[in-house]
Protein backbone atom coordinates (compact mmCIF):
# COMPACT_ATOMS: atom_id res chain seq x y z
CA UNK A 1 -35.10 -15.67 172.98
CA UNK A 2 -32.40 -14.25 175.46
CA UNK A 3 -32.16 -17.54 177.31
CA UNK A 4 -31.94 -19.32 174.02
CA UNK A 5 -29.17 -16.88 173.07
CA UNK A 6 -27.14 -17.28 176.26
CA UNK A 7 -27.30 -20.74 175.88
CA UNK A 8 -25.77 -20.22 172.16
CA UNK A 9 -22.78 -18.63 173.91
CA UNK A 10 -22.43 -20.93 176.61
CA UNK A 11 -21.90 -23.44 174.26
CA UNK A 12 -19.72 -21.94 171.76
CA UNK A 13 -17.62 -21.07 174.24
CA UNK A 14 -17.44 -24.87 175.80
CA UNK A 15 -17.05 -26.11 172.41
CA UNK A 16 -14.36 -23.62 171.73
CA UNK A 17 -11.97 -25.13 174.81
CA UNK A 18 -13.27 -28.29 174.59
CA UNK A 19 -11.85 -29.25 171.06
CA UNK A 20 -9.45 -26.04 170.69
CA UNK A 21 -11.21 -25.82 167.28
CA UNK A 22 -11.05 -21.98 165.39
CA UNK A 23 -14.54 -22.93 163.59
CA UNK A 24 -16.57 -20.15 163.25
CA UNK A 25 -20.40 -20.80 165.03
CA UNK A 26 -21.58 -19.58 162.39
CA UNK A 27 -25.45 -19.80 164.66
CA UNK A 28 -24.02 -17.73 167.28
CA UNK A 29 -22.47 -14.56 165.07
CA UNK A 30 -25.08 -14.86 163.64
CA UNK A 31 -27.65 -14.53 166.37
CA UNK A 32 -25.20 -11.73 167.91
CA UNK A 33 -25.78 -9.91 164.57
CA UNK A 34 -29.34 -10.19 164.19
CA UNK A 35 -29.79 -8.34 167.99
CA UNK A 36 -27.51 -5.97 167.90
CA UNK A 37 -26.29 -5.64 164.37
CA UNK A 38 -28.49 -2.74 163.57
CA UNK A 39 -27.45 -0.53 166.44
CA UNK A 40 -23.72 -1.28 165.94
CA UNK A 41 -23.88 -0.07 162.38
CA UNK A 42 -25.92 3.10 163.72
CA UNK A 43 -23.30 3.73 166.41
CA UNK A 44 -20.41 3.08 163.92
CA UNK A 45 -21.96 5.15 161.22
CA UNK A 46 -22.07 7.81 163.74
CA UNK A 47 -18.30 7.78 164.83
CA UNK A 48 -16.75 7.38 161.24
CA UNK A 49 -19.76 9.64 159.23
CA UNK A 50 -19.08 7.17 156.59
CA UNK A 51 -21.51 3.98 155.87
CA UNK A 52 -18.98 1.96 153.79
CA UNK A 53 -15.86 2.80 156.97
CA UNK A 54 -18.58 2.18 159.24
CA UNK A 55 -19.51 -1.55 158.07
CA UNK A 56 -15.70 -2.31 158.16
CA UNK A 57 -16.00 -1.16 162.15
CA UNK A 58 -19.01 -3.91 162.63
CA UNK A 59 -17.27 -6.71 160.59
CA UNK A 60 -14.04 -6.22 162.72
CA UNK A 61 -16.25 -6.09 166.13
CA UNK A 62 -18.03 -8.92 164.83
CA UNK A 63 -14.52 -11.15 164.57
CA UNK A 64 -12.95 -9.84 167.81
CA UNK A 65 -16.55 -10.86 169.01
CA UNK A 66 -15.52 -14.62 167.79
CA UNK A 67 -12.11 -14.60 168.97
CA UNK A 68 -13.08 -13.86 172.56
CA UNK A 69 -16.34 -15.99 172.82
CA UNK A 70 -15.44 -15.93 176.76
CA UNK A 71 -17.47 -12.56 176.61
CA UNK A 72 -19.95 -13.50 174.91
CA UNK A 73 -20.35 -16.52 176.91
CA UNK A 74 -20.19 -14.64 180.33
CA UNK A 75 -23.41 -12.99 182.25
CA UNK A 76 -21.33 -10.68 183.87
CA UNK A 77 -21.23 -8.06 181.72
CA UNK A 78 -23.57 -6.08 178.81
CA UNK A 79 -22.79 -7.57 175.46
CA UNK A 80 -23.85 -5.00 173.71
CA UNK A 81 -21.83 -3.07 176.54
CA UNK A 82 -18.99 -4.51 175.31
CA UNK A 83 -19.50 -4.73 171.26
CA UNK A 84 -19.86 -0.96 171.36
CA UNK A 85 -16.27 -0.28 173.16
CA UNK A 86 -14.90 -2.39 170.84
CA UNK A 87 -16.38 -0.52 167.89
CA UNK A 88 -15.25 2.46 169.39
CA UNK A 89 -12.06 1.70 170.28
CA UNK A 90 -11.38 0.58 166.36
CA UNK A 91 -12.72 3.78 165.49
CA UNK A 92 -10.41 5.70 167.66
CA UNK A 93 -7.12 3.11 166.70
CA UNK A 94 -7.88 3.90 163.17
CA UNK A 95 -8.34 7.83 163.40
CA UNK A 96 -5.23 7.81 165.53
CA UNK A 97 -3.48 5.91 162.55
CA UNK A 98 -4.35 8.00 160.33
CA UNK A 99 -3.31 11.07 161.91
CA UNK A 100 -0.05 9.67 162.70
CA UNK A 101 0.95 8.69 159.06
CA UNK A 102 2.36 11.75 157.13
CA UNK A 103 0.85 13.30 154.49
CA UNK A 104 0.97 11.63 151.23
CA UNK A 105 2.35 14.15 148.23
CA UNK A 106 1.66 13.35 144.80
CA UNK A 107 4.83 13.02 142.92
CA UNK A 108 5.42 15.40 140.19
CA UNK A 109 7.09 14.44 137.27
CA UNK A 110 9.94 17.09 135.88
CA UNK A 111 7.56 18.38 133.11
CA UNK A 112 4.74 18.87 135.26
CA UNK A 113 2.66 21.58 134.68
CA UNK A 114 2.81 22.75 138.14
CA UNK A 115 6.02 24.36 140.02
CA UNK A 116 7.43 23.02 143.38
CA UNK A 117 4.63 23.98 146.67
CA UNK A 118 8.06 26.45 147.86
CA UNK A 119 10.65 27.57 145.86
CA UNK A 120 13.89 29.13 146.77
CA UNK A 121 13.90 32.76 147.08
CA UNK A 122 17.76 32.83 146.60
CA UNK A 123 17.47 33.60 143.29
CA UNK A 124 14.41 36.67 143.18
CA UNK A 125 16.67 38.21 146.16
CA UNK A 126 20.19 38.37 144.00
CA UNK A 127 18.06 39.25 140.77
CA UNK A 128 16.50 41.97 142.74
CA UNK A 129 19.94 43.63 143.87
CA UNK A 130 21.64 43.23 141.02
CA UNK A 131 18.64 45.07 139.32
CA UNK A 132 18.48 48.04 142.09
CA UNK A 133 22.38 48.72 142.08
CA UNK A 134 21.85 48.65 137.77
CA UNK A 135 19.00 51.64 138.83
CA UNK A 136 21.73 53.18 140.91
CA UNK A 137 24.02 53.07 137.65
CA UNK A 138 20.90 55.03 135.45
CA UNK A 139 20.60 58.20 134.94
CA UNK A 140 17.72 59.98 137.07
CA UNK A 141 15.81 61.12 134.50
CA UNK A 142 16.27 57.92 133.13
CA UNK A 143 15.52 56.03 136.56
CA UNK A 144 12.39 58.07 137.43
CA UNK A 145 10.54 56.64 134.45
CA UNK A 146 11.34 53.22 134.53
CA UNK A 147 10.38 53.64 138.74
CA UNK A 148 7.34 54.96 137.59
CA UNK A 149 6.44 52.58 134.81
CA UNK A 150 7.45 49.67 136.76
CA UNK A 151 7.58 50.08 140.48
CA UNK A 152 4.18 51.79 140.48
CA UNK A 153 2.67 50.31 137.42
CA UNK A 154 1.72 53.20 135.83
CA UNK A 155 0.89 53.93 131.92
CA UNK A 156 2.69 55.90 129.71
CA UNK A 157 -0.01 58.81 129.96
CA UNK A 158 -0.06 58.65 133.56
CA UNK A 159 4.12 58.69 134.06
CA UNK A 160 4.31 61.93 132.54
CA UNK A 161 1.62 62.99 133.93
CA UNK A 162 3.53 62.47 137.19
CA UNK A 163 6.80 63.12 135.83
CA UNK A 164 5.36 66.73 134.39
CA UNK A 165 6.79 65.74 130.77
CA UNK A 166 4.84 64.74 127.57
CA UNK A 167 3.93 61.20 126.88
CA UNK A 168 6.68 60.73 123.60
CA UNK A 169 9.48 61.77 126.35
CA UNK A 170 8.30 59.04 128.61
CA UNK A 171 7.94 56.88 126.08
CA UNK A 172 11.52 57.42 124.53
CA UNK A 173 13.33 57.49 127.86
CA UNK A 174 12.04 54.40 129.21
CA UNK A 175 13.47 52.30 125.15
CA UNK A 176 16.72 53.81 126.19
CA UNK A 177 16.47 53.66 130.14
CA UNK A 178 15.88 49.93 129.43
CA UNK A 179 18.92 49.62 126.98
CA UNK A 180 21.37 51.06 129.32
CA UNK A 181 20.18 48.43 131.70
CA UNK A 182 20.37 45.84 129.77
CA UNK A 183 23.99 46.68 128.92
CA UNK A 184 24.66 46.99 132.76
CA UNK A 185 23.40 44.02 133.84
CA UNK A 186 25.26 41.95 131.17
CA UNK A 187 21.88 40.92 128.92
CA UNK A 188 22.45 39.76 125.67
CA UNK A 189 20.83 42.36 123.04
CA UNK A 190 19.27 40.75 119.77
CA UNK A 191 21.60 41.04 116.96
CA UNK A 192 20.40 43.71 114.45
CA UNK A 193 19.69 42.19 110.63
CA UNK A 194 20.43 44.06 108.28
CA UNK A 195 17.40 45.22 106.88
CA UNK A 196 16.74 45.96 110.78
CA UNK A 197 19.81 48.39 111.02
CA UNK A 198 18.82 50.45 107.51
């Protein structure tokens, strides 16, 4: 079978230069397939970890196989030698592709659900200054309950427990701490109806 098989390349190869023909010997791939086929899909399958990537590696082996029939004609070398640095060397050439082209992003379309990956924090760093120097503006009995309200996320219950004043004083401070800061910082209040303001 191995002489028969060498002879198969031999002539492939003469028939190749002979009539410059691109035919495909369709005997020969063939034969190359049938003896080492089942190893080079192994060894492919182990490189990529994928069976479907894996049979792409043997098919392109396979044709660089039938465009250089001068190694498959020559006793030189290994064959199957050669048929696994090629499948390896695919392998690698596509990896390295891949690693080379960027990431692909999904496009998001302006009423997408989700925000930008980064946003600007411009805007949370003015908002949070013009907020502290409205605090500075407060009163500090006003100040001290909306600090402990909403800097330390406390309750109502457990601001004046802190604060050493009843619950209702909290309570009442923080509507009108709130309204002075909204008046400092320039915040629209809703307009009052008039069943609202009786």
């Amino acid at each position: 079978m191995p002489s028969e098989l060498g002879r198969k390349r031999v002539r492939f190869g003469a028939r190749r230069s002979d009539r410059g023909s691109t035919a495909v010997d369709e005997a020969l791939i063939k034969s190359v397939f049938d003896e080492h086929g089942g190893m080079l899909l192994a060894y492919a399958t182990r490189l990529t970890g994928d069976r479907a990537a894996a049979e792409d590696v043997v098919q392109e082996t396979l044709f660089r196989a039938w465009k250089h029939p001068e190694v498959l004609g020559n006793r030189k070398g290994s064959v199957r030698g050669w048929l696994l640095t090629v499948a390896r060397n695919i392998v690698t050439d596509r990896a390295r592709a891949r690693a080379a082209r960027p990431t692909e992003v999904a496009e998001q379309s302006p009423n997408s659900a989700n925000g930008p990956v980064e946003r600007d924090h411009a805007d949370h760093v003015v908002n949070s200054m013009v907020v502290l120097e409205a605090l500075d503006a407060l009163s500090p009995e006003h100040r001290e309950v909306l600090v402990e309200i909403y800097y330390r996320g406390r309750s109502m219950v457990e601001a004046a427990q802190a604060l050493g004043i009843p619950p209702g004083t909290v309570k009442s401070r923080c509507y009108y701490a709130l309204r002075a800061l909204r008046g400092i910082v320039g915040v629209n209040q809703p307009a009052r109806t008039r069943e609202g303001a009786r």
